[in-house]
Protein backbone atom coordinates (compact mmCIF):
# COMPACT_ATOMS: atom_id res chain seq x y z
CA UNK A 1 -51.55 -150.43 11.77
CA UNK A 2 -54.35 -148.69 13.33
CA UNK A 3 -57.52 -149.44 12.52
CA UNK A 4 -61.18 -150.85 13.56
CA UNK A 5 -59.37 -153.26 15.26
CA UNK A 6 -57.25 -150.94 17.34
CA UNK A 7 -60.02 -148.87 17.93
CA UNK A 8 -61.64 -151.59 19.95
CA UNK A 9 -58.62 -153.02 21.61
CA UNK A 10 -58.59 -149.56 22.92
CA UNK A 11 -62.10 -149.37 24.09
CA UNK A 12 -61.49 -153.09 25.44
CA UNK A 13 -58.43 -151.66 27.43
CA UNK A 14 -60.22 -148.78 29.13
CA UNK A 15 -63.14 -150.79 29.62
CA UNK A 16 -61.23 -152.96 31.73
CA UNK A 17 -59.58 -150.85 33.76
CA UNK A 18 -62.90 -149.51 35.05
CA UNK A 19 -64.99 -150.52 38.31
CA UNK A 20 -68.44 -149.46 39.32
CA UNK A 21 -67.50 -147.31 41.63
CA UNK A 22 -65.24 -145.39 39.18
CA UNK A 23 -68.50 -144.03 37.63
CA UNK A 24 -71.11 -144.00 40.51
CA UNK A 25 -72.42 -146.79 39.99
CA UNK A 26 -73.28 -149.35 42.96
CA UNK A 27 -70.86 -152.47 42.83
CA UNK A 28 -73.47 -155.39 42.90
CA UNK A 29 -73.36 -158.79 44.41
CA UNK A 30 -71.25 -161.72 43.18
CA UNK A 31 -68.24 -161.74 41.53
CA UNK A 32 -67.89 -160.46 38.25
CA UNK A 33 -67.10 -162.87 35.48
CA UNK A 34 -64.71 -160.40 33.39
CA UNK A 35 -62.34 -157.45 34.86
CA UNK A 36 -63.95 -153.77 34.72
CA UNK A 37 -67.61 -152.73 33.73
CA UNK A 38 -69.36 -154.60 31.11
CA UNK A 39 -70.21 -153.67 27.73
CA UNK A 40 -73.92 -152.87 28.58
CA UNK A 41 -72.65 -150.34 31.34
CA UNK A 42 -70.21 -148.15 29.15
CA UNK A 43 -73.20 -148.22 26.42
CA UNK A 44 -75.48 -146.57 29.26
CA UNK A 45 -72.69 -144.38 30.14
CA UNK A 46 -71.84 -142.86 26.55
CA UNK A 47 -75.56 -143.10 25.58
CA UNK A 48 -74.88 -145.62 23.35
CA UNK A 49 -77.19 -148.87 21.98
CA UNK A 50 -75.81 -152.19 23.67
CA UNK A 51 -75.58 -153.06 20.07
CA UNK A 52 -73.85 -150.34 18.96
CA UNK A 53 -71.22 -150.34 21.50
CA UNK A 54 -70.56 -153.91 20.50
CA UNK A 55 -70.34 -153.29 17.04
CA UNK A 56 -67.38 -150.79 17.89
CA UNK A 57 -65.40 -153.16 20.20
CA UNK A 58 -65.66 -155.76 17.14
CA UNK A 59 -64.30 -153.40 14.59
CA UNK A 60 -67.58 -153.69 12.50
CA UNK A 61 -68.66 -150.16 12.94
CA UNK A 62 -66.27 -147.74 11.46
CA UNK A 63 -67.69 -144.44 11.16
CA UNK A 64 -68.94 -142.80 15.15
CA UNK A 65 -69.62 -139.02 15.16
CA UNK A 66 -67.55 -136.65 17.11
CA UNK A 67 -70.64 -136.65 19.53
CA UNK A 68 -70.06 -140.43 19.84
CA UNK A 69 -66.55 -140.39 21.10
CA UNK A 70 -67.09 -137.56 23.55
CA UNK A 71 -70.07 -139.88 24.70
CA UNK A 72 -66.91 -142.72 24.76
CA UNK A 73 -64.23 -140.37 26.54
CA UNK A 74 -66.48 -139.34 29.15
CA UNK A 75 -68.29 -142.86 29.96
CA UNK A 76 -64.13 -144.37 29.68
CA UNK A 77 -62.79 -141.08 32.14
CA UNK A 78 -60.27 -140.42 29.18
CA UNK A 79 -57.69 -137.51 30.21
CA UNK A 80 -57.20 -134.43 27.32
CA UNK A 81 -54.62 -136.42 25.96
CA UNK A 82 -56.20 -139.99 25.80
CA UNK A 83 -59.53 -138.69 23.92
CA UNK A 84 -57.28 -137.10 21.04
CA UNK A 85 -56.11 -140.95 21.07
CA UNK A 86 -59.36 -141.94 20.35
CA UNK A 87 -60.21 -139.78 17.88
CA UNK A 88 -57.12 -140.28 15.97
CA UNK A 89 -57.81 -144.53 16.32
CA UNK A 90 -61.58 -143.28 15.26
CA UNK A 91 -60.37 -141.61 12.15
CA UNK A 92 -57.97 -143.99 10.49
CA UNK A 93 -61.20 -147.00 11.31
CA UNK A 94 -63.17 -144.81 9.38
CA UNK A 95 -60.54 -144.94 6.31
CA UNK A 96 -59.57 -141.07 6.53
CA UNK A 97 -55.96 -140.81 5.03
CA UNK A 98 -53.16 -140.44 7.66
CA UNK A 99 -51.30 -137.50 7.35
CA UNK A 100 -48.39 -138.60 5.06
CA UNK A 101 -44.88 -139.94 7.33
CA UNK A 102 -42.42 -136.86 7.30
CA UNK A 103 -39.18 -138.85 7.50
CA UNK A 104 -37.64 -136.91 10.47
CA UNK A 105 -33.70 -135.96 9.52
CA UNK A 106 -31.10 -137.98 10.91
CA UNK A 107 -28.62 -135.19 9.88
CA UNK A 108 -27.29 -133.64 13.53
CA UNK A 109 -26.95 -129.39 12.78
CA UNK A 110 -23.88 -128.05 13.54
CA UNK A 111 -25.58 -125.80 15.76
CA UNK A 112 -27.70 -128.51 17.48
CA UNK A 113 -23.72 -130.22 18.52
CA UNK A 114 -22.61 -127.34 19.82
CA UNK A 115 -25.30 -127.13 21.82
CA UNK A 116 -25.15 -130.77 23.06
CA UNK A 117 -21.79 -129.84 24.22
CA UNK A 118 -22.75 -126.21 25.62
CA UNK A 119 -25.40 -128.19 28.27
CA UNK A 120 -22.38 -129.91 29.94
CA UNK A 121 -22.25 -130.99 32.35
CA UNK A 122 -26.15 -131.66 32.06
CA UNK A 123 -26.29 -134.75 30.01
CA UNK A 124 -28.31 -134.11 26.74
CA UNK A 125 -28.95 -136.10 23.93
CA UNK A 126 -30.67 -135.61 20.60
CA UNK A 127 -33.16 -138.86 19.64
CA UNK A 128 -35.43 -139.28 16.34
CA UNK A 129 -38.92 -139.90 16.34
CA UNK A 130 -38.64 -143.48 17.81
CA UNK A 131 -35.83 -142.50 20.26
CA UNK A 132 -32.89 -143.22 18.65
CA UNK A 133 -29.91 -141.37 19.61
CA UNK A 134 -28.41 -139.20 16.90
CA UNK A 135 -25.92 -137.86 19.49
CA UNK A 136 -24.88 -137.15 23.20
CA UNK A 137 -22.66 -135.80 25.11
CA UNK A 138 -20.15 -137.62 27.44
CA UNK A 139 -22.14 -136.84 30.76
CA UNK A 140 -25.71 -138.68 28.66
CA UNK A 141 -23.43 -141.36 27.57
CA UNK A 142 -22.12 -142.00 31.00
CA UNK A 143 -25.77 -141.31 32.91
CA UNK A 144 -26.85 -144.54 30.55
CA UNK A 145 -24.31 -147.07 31.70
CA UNK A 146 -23.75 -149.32 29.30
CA UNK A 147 -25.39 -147.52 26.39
CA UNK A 148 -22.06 -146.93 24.73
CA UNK A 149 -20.98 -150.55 24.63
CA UNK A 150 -23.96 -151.06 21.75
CA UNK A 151 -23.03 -150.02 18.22
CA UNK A 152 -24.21 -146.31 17.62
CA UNK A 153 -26.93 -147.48 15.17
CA UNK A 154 -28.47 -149.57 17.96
CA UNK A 155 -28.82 -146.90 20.36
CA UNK A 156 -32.24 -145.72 21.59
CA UNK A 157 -33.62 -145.26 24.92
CA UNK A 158 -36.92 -147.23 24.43
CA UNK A 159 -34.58 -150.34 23.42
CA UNK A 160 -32.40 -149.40 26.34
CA UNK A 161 -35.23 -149.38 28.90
CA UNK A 162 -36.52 -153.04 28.16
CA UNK A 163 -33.38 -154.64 26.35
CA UNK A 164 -30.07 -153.40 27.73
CA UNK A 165 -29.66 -155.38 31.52
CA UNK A 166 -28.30 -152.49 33.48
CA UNK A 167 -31.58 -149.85 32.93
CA UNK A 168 -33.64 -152.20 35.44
CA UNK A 169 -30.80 -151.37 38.30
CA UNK A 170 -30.27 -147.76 36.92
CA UNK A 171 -33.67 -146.69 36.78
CA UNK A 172 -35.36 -146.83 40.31
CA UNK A 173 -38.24 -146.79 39.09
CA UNK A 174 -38.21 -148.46 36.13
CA UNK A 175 -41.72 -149.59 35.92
CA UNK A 176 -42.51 -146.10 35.39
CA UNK A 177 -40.20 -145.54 32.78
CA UNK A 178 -41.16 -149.01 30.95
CA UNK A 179 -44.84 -147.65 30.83
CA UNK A 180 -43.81 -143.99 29.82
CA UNK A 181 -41.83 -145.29 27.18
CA UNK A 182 -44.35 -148.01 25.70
CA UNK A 183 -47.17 -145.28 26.00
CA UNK A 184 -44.89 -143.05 23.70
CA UNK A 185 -44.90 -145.64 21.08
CA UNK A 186 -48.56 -145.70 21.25
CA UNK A 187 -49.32 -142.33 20.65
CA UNK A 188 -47.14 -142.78 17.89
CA UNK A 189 -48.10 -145.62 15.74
CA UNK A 190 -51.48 -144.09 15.90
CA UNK A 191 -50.75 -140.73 14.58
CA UNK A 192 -48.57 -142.06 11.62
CA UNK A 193 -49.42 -145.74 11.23
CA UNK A 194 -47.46 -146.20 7.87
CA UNK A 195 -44.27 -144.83 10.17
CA UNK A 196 -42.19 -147.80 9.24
CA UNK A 197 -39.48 -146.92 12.00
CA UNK A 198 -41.93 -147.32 14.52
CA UNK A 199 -43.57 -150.69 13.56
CA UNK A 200 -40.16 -152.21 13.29
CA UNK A 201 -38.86 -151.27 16.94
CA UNK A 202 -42.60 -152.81 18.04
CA UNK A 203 -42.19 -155.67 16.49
CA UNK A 204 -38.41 -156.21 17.88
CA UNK A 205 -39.82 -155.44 21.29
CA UNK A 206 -42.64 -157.78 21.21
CA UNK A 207 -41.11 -160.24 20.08
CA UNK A 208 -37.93 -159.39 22.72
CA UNK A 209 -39.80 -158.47 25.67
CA UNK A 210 -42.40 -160.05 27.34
CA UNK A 211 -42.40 -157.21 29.94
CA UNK A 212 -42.75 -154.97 26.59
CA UNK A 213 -46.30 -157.37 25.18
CA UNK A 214 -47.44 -156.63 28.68
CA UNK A 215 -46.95 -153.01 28.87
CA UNK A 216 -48.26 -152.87 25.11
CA UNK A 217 -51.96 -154.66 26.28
CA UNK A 218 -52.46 -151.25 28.81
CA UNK A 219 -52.81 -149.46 25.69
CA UNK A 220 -51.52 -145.91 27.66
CA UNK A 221 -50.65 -143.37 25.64
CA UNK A 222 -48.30 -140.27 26.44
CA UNK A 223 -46.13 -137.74 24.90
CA UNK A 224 -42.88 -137.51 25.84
CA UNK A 225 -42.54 -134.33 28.45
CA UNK A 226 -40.18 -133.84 31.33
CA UNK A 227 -40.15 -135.27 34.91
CA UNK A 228 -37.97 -136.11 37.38
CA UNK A 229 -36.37 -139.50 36.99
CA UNK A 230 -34.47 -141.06 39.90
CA UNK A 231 -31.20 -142.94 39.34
CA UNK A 232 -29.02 -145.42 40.78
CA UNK A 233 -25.72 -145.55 38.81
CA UNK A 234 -23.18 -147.92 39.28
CA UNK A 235 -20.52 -145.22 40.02
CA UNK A 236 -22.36 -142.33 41.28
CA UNK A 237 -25.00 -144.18 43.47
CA UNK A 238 -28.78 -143.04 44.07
CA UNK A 239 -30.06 -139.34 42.83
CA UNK A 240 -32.59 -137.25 40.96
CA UNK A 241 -32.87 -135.45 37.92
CA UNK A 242 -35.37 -133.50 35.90
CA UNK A 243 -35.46 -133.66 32.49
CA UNK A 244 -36.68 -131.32 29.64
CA UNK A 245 -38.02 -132.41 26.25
CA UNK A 246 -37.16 -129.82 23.60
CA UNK A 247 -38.60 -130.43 20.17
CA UNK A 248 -36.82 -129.46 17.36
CA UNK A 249 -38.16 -128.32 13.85
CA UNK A 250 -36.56 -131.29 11.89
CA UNK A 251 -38.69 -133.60 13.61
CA UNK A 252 -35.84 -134.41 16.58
CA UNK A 253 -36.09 -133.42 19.89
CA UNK A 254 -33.47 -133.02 22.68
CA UNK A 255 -33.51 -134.48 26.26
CA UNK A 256 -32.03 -132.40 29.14
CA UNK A 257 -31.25 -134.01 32.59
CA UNK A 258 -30.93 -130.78 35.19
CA UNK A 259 -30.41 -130.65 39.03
CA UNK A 260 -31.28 -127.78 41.81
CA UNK A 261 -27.79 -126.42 42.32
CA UNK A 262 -26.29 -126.74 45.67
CA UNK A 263 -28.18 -130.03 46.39
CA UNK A 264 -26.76 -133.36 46.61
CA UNK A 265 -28.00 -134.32 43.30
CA UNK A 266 -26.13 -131.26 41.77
CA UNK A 267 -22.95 -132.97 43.74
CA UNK A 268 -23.95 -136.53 41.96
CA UNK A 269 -23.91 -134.42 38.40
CA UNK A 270 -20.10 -133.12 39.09
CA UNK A 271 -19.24 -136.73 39.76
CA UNK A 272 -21.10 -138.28 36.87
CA UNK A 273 -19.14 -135.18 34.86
CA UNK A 274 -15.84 -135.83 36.15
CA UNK A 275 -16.58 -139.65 35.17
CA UNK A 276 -17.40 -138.69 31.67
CA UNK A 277 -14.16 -137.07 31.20
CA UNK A 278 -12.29 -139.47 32.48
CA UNK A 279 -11.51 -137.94 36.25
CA UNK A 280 -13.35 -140.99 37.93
CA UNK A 281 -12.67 -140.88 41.71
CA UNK A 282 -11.21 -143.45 43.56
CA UNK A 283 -14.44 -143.57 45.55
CA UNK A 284 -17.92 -144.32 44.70
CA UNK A 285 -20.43 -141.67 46.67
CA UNK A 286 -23.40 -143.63 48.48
């Protein structure tokens, strides 16, 4: 659960990740005994006591002003969406109640089906909070390979990523999509740490995935949002799409996988189409 703690595993994180030159400052002599800028350096930075600063790293000071973490995100070069991180690990240190869970409805609409199915032959599927899939069509189920061997209440994307052995050969980049995914989680647990959902699928992928514990140390955070993804699929072979996020007012959202008609990835969707319903070709494209 977030806490002090988390607050200054984050600041560790970022800390780390820093060099000298990052911030203007000169890079010294000698080789440094730890990774990133020291303690004293972010203090000077975010106009912070050396003290102080430590105190927050060790979880012993609970309580910084708004003025402090804007001192904290600047010194740390935290993006828009990484300082709203660090105020929300801020607030729950400081004891502030977290908003209360909102279990998200695992109910799929009629209407919400029917537009699963009005998508084809973009694959589109409907996930939960924590990525669980409530429902796909036959062109998501087919994009996934493999994903419809596991029993539907096993079924999420995250687990899929960094449990199931085909995503490391379907996603061609799937060091990209083992970070976006771990970074999601983060944002997550912080925002509703008594989620109970999301602790459990941490706890199965730590204790899974050691490629998961080392994603989890970065300490990135992200919201979900659409990007192209590149593919290679065991039937279809190598090609792009770009997918849309669409959140929902039940607390789901909806993941749409497009192509640029006329292109060669728009041929690769047909294909992966035709293989959903059954049509497969004789040959595999390359």
């Amino acid at each position: 659960m977030p806490g002090s703690s988390e607050l200054g595993d984050f600041l560790r994180a970022r800390r780390a990740r820093l060099r000298p030159g990052d911030v203007g400052l000169p890079a010294g002599s000698g080789t440094r005994r730890t990774p990133g800028l020291r303690r004293e350096e972010i203090a000077a930075l975010a106009g912070l006591s050396i003290d102080y600063y430590i105190r927050l790293e060790q979880g012993k000071e609970s309580n910084p002003s708004g003025s402090i973490l804007d001192g904290l995100a600047s010194a740390l070069r935290l993006n828009e969406e990484e300082q709203a991180h660090l105020y929300t690990l801020a607030n729950h240190a400081a004891g502030r109640t977290a908003p209360a869970v909102s279990r998200a409805s695992r109910a799929v609409r009629p209407g919400v089906r029917q537009l699963l199915e009005t998508m084809r032959p973009c694959p589109a599927y409907l996930l939960t909070r924590t990525s669980d899939v409530l429902d796909a069509n036959p062109e998501a189920l087919a994009l996934f390979a493999g994903l419809a061997d596991w029993p539907p209440e096993r079924r999420n994307t995250i687990r899929y990523t960094y449990l199931h052995p085909a995503a490391r050969d379907l996603f061609v980049d799937w060091d990209h999509s083992a970070e976006t995914t771990a970074a999601h989680l983060r944002s997550l647990i912080a925002e509703t740490p008594g989620d109970g959902d999301v602790k459990a699928l941490i706890a199965e992928l730590l204790d899974a995935s050691p490629d998961f514990a080392r994603v989890w140390e970065r300490h990135d955070v992200r919201q979900r949002r659409g990007e192209p993804k590149r593919f290679r699929h065991p039937q279809v072979g190598e090609f792009t799409l770009t997918y849309e996020v669409l959140y929902l007012a039940d607390g789901q959202r909806m993941s749409v996988y497009q192509a640029e008609p006329g292109t060669r990835d728009s041929d690769a969707l047909t294909l992966l189409s035709m293989i959903a319903s059954g049509d497969e070709p004789a040959e595999r494209t390359t």
